[in-house]
Protein backbone atom coordinates (compact mmCIF):
# COMPACT_ATOMS: atom_id res chain seq x y z
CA UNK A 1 -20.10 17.19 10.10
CA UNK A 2 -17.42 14.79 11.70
CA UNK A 3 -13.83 16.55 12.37
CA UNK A 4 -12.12 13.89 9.72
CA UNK A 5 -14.39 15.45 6.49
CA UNK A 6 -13.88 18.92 8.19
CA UNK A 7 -10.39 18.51 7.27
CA UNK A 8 -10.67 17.87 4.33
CA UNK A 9 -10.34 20.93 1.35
CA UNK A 10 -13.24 22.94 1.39
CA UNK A 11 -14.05 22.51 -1.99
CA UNK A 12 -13.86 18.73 -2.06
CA UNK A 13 -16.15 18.61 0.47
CA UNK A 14 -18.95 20.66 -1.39
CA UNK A 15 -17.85 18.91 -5.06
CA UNK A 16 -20.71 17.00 -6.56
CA UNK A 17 -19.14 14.24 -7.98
CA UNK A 18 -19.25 13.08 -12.01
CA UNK A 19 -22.32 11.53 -13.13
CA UNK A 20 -21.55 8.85 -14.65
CA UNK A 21 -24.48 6.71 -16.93
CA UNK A 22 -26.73 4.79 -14.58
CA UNK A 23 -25.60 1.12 -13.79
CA UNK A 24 -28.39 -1.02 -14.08
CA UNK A 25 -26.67 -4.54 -16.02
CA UNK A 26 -30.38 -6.12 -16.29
CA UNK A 27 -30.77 -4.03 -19.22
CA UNK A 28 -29.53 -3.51 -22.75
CA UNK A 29 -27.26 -1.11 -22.82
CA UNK A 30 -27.96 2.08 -25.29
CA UNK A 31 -27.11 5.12 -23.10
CA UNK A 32 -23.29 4.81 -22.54
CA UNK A 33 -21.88 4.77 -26.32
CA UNK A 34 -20.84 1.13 -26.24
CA UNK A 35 -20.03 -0.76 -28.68
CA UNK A 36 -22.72 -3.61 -29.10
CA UNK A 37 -19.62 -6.63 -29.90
CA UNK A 38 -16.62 -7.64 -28.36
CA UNK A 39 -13.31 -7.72 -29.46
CA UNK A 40 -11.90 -10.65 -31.27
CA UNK A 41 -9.19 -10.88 -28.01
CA UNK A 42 -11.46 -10.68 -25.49
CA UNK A 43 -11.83 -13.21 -23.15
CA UNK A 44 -13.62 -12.09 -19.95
CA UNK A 45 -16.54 -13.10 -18.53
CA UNK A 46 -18.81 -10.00 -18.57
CA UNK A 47 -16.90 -8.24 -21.94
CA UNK A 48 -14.37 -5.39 -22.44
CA UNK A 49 -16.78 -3.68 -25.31
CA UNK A 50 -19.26 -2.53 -22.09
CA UNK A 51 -17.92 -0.25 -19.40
CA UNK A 52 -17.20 -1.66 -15.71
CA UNK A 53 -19.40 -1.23 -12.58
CA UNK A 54 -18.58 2.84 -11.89
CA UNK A 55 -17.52 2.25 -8.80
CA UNK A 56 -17.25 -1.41 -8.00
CA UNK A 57 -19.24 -1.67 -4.99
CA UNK A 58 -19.70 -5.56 -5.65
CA UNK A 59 -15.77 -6.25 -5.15
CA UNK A 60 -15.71 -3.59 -2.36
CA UNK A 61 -18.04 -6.23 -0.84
CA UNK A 62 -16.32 -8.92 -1.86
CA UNK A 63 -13.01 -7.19 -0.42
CA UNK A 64 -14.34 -6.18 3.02
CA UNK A 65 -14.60 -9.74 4.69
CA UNK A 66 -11.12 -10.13 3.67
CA UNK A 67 -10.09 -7.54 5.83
CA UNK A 68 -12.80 -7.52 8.40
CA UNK A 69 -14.31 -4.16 7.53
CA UNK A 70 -18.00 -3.81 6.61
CA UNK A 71 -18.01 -2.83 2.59
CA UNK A 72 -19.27 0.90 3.40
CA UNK A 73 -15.16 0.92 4.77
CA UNK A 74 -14.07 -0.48 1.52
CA UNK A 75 -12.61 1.54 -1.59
CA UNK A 76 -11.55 -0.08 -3.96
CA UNK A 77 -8.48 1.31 -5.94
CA UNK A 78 -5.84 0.89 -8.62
CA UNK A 79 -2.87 -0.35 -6.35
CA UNK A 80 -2.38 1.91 -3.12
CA UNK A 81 -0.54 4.13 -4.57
CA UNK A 82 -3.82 5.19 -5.69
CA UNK A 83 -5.01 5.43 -2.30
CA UNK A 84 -2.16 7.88 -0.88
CA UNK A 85 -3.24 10.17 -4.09
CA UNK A 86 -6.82 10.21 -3.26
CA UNK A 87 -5.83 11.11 0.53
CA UNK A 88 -3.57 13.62 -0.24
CA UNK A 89 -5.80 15.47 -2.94
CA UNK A 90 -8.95 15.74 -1.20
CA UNK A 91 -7.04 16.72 2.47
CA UNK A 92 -4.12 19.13 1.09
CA UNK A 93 -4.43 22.09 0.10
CA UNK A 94 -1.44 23.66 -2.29
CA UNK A 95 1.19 25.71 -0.85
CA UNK A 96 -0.68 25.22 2.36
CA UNK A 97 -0.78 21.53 4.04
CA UNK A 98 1.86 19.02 4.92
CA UNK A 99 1.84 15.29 5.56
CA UNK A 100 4.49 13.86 8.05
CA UNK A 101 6.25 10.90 6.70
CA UNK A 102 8.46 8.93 8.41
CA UNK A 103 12.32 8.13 6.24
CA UNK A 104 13.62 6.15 4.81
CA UNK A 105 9.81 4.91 3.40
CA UNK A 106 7.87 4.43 0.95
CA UNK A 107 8.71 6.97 -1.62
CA UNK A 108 5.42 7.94 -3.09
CA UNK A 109 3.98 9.44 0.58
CA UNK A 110 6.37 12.42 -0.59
CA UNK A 111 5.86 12.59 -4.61
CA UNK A 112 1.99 12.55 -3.85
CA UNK A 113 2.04 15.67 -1.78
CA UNK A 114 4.91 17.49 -3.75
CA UNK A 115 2.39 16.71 -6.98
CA UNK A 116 -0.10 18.47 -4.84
CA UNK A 117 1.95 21.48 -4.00
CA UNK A 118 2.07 20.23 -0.35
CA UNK A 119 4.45 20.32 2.22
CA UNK A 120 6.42 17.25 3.08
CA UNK A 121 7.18 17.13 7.11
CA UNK A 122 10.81 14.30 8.13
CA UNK A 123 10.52 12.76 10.89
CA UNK A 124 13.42 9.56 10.41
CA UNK A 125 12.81 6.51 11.89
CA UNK A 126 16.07 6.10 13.60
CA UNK A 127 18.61 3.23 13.05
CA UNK A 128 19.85 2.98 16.54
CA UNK A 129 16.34 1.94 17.64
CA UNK A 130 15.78 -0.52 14.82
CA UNK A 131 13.88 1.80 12.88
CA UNK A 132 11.20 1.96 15.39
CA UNK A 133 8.35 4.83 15.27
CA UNK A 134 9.45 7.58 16.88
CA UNK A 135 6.37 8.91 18.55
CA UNK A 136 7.23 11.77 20.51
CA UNK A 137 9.42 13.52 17.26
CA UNK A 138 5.75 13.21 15.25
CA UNK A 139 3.79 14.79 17.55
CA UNK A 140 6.81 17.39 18.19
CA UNK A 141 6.65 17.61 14.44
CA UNK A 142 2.54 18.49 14.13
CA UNK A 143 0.89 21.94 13.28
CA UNK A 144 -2.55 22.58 12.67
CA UNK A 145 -0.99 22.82 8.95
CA UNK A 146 -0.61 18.44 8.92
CA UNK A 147 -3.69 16.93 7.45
CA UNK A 148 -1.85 13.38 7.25
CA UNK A 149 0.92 11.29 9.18
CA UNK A 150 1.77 8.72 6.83
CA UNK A 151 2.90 5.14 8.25
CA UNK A 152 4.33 2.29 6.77
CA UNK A 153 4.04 -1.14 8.37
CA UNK A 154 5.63 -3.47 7.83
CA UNK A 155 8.20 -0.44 6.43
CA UNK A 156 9.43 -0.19 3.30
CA UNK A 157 12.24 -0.75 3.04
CA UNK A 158 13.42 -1.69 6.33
CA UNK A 159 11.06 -3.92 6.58
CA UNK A 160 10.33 -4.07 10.22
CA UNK A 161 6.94 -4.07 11.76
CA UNK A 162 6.01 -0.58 13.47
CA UNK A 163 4.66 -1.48 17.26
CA UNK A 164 1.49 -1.75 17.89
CA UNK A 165 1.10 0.06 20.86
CA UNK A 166 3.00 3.15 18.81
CA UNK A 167 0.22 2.89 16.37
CA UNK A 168 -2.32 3.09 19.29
CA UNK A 169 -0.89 5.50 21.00
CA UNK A 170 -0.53 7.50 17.75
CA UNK A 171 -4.18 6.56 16.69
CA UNK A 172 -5.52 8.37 20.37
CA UNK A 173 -3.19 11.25 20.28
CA UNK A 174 -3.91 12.56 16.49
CA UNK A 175 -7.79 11.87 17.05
CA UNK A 176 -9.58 15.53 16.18
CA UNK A 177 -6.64 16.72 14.91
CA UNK A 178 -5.26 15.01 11.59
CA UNK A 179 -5.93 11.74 9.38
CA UNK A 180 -3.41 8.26 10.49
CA UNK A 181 -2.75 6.91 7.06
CA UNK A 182 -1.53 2.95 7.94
CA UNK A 183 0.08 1.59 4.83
CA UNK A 184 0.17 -2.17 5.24
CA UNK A 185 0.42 -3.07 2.04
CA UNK A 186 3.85 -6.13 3.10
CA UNK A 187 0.89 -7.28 6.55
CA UNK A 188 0.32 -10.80 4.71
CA UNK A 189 3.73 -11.65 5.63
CA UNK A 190 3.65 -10.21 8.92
CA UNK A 191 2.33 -11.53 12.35
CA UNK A 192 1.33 -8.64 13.32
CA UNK A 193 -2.46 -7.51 13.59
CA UNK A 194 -4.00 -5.25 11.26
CA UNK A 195 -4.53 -1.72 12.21
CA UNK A 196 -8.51 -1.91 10.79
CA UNK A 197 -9.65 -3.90 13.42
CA UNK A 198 -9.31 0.01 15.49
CA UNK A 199 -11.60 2.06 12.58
CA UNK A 200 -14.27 1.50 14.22
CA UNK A 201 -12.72 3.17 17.64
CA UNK A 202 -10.85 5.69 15.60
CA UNK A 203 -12.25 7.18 12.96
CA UNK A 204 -9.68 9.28 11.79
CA UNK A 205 -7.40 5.96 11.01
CA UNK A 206 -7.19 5.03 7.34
CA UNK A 207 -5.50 1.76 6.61
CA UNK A 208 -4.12 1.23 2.75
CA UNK A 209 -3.75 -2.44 1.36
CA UNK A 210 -3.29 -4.40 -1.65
CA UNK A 211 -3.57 -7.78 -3.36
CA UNK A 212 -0.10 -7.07 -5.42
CA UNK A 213 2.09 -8.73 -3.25
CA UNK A 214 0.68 -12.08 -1.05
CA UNK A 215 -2.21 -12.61 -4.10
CA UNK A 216 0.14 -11.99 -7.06
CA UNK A 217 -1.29 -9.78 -8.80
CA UNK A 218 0.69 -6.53 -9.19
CA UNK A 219 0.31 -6.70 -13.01
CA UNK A 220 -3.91 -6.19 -12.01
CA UNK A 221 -3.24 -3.13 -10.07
CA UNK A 222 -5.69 -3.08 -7.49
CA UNK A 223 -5.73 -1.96 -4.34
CA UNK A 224 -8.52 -1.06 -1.33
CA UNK A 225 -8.32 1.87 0.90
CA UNK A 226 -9.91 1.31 4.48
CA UNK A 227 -11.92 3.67 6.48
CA UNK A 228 -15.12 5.24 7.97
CA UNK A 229 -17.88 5.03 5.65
CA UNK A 230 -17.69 8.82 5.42
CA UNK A 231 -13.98 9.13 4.40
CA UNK A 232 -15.07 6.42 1.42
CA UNK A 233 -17.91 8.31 0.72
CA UNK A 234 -15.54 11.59 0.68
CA UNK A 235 -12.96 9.68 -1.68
CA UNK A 236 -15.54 8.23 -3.79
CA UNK A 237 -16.52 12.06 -5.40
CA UNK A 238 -12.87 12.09 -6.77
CA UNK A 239 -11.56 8.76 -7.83
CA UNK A 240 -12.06 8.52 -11.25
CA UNK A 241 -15.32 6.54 -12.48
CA UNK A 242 -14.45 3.09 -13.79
CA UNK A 243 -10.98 3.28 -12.23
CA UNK A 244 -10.93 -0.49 -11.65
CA UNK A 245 -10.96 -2.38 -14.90
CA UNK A 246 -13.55 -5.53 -15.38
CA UNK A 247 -10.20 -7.27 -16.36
CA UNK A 248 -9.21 -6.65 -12.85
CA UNK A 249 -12.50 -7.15 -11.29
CA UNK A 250 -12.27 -10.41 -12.19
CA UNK A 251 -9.17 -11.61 -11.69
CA UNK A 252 -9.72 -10.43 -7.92
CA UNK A 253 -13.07 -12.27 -7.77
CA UNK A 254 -11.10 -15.56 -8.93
CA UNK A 255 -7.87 -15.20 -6.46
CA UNK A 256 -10.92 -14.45 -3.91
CA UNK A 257 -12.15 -18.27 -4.40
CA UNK A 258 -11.42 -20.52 -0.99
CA UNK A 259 -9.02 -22.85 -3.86
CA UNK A 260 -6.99 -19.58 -4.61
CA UNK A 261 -7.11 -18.04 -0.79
CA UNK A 262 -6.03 -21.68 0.18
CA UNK A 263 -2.84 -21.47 -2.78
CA UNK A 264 -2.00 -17.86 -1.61
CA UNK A 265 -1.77 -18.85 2.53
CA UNK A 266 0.60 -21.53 0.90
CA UNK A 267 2.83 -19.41 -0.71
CA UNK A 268 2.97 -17.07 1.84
CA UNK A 269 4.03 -19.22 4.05
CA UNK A 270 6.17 -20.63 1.74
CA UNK A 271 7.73 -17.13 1.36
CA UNK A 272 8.06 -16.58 5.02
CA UNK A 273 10.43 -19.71 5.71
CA UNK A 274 12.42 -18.46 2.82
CA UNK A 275 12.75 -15.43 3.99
CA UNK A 276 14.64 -16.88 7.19
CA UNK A 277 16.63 -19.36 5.37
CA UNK A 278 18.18 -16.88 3.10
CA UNK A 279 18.65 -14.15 5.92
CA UNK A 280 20.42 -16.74 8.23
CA UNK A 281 22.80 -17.45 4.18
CA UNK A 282 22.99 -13.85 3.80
CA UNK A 283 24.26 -13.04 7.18
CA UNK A 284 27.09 -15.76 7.53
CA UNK A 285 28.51 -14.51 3.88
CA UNK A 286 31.81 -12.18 4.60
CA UNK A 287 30.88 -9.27 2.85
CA UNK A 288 27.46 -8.91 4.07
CA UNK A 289 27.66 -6.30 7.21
CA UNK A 290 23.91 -6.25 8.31
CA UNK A 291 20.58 -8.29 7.54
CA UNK A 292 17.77 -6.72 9.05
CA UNK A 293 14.77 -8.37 10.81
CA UNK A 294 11.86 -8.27 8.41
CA UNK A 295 8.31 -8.91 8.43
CA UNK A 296 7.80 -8.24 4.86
CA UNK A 297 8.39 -10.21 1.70
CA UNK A 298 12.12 -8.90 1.31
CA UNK A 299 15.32 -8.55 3.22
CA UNK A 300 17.25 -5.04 4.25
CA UNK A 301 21.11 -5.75 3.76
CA UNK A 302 23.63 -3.74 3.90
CA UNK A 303 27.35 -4.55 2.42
CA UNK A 304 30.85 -3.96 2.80
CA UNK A 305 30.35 -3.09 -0.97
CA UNK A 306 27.50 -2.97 -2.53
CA UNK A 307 28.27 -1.46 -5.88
CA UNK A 308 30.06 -4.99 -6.12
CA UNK A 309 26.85 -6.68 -4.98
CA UNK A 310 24.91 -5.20 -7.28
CA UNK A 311 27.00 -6.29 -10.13
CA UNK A 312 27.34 -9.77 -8.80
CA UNK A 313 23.42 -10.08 -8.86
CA UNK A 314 23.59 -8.56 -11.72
CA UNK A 315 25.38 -10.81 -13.80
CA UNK A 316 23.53 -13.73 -12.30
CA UNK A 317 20.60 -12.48 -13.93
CA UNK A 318 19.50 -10.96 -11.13
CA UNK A 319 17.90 -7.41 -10.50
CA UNK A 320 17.99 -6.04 -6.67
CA UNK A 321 17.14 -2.59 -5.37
CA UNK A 322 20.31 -0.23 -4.99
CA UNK A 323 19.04 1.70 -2.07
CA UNK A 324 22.98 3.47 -1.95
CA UNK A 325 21.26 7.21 -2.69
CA UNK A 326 18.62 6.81 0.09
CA UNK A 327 19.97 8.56 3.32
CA UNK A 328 21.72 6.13 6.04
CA UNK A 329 21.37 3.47 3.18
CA UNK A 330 24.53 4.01 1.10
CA UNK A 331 25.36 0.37 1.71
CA UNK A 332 22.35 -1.08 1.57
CA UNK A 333 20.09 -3.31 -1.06
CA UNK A 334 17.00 -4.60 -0.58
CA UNK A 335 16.47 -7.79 -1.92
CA UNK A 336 12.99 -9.59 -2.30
CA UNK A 337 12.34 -12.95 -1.39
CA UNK A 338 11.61 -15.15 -4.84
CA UNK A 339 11.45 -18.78 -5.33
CA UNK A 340 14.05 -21.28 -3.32
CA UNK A 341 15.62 -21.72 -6.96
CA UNK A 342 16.04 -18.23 -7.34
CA UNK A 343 17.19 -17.68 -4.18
CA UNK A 344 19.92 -19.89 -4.02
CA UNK A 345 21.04 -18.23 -7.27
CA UNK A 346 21.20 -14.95 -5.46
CA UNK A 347 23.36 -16.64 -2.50
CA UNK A 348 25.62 -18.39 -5.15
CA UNK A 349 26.06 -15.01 -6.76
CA UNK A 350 27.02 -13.18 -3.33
CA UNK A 351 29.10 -16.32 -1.49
């Protein structure tokens, strides 16, 4: 057995997962309690009134090419989020294990593992370095007791993008010893390369993405964990069968048509050179103290006051996130890049 499944709980690794009723869609289905007729509101191709593919291994392959992977490295999920909870519950054990996660992130690395009766290990990405990865605190940080080191990239919500030779470097030095969790679910908007070209190399490196943000469609909640085909395999016992919804599975398979690929690479680039415009506006505005760099879909900024910021927005119609009770944020909001319209109704409301 590879060292990345012997990490895992003991008992997930024996479960034998749910058998669900066979999936064979040639045939006329009288084994899963269906009902025989759709709904009056029901307007999808393959109909609500019959149960989804289990586990949609037709959209994992449709998914993999996407992100260079082979579809045995594909999970499909609802949202990432999704993802981090599948991770956490089949590698922590309560009361026992700890993830590392590196503040101020994403929120729901910690509210997985605390939901699992895990320990949650700090290590802050510090300010005075940009917010870069500080290696050498993680690996100061790591017991045998860490099952994952969570990683956000581009972070949110600084939004900078973690190095990639920190990532490497990371990747080698946690090999045989705990799980890499790279969450990159902002990369569309980012230069940067993707961390699942190095699965392959290491094994023990699970990336996390998701179409809710370049491919518009948070409302679809989907989501695709990348790995080793044995980590899947793992994952697959305890995600939940049916998780993804045909409603979903086919709105991916239409934003997954060259038209709609060709419509998303134009918004986000469209997205991109609005993200400069307004942070060059944002920064020449008096009461703005800090924009920082961003290779995500939104902007850090921090304000002489930002309680007045926020109401300013506010009353433009405008709804921001008040980052003021996160740690070395009191001053900050983080402000996502919309359409030029409504951007220059968010620098109106701020100049």
């Amino acid at each position: 057995m590879s060292w990345y499944i012997e990490l895992a709980r003991p008992e997930i690794q024996a479960l034998k997962a749910y058998e669900h009723a066979s999936w064979e869609p040639g045939l006329v289905r009288l084994h899963a309690n269906e009902l025989p007729w759709r709904s009056p509101a029901d307007t999808t191709v393959e109909g609500l009134n019959r149960y989804p593919e289990p586990h949609p291994l037709d959209l994992a392959a449709r998914l993999a090419p996407l992100y260079r992977v082979a579809p045995a490295c594909a999970l499909p999920s609802r949202g990432s989020d999704e993802g981090i909870d599948l991770l956490v519950r089949a590698y922590c054990r309560a009361a026992v294990d700890s993830v590392i996660i590196c503040p101020p992130t994403f929120g729901m690395y910690a509210v997985a593992a605390r939901i699992q009766g895990a320990g949650v290990i700090e290590v802050p990405l510090p300010r005075a370095a940009g917010y870069a990865l500080d290696v050498e605190a993680i690996l100061a940080a790591l017991t045998p007791k860490v099952k994952l080191v969570f990683l956000c990239t581009p972070n949110n919500p600084t939004g900078n993008a973690l190095a990639a030779a920190d990532i490497l470097r990371l990747a080698e030095a946690l090999a045989g010893r705990t799980l890499l969790v790279i969450d990159e679910a902002y990369a569309d908007f980012s230069d940067a390369p993707s961390a699942a070209g190095l699965i392959g190399r290491y094994p023990g490196l699970v990336v996390l993405r998701t179409l809710s943000k370049a491919y518009g469609l948070a409302g679809a909640r989907c989501g695709i964990l990348l790995g080793d085909p044995a980590i899947v395999g793992l994952l697959r016992r305890i995600i939940q069968p049916y998780a993804v919804t045909q409603l979903t599975i086919e709105a991916v398979q239409r934003a997954l048509e060259p038209a709609a690929l060709a419509v998303t690479r134009e918004r986000v680039a469209s997205i991109v050179a609005e993200r400069g415009r307004v942070a060059a506006a944002l920064a020449a505005l008096p009461g703005v103290q800090k924009v920082w760099p961003s290779a995500a879909n939104f902007l850090l900024v921090e304000f002489t006051d930002a309680a007045a910021a926020v109401e300013r927005t506010h009353a433009a119609g405008l709804l921001v996130r008040d980052l003021r009770r996160t740690p070395g944020l009191e001053r900050a909001l983080r402000i996502t890049i919309g359409s030029a319209e409504q951007n220059d109704r968010l620098l109106r409301s701020l100049a």
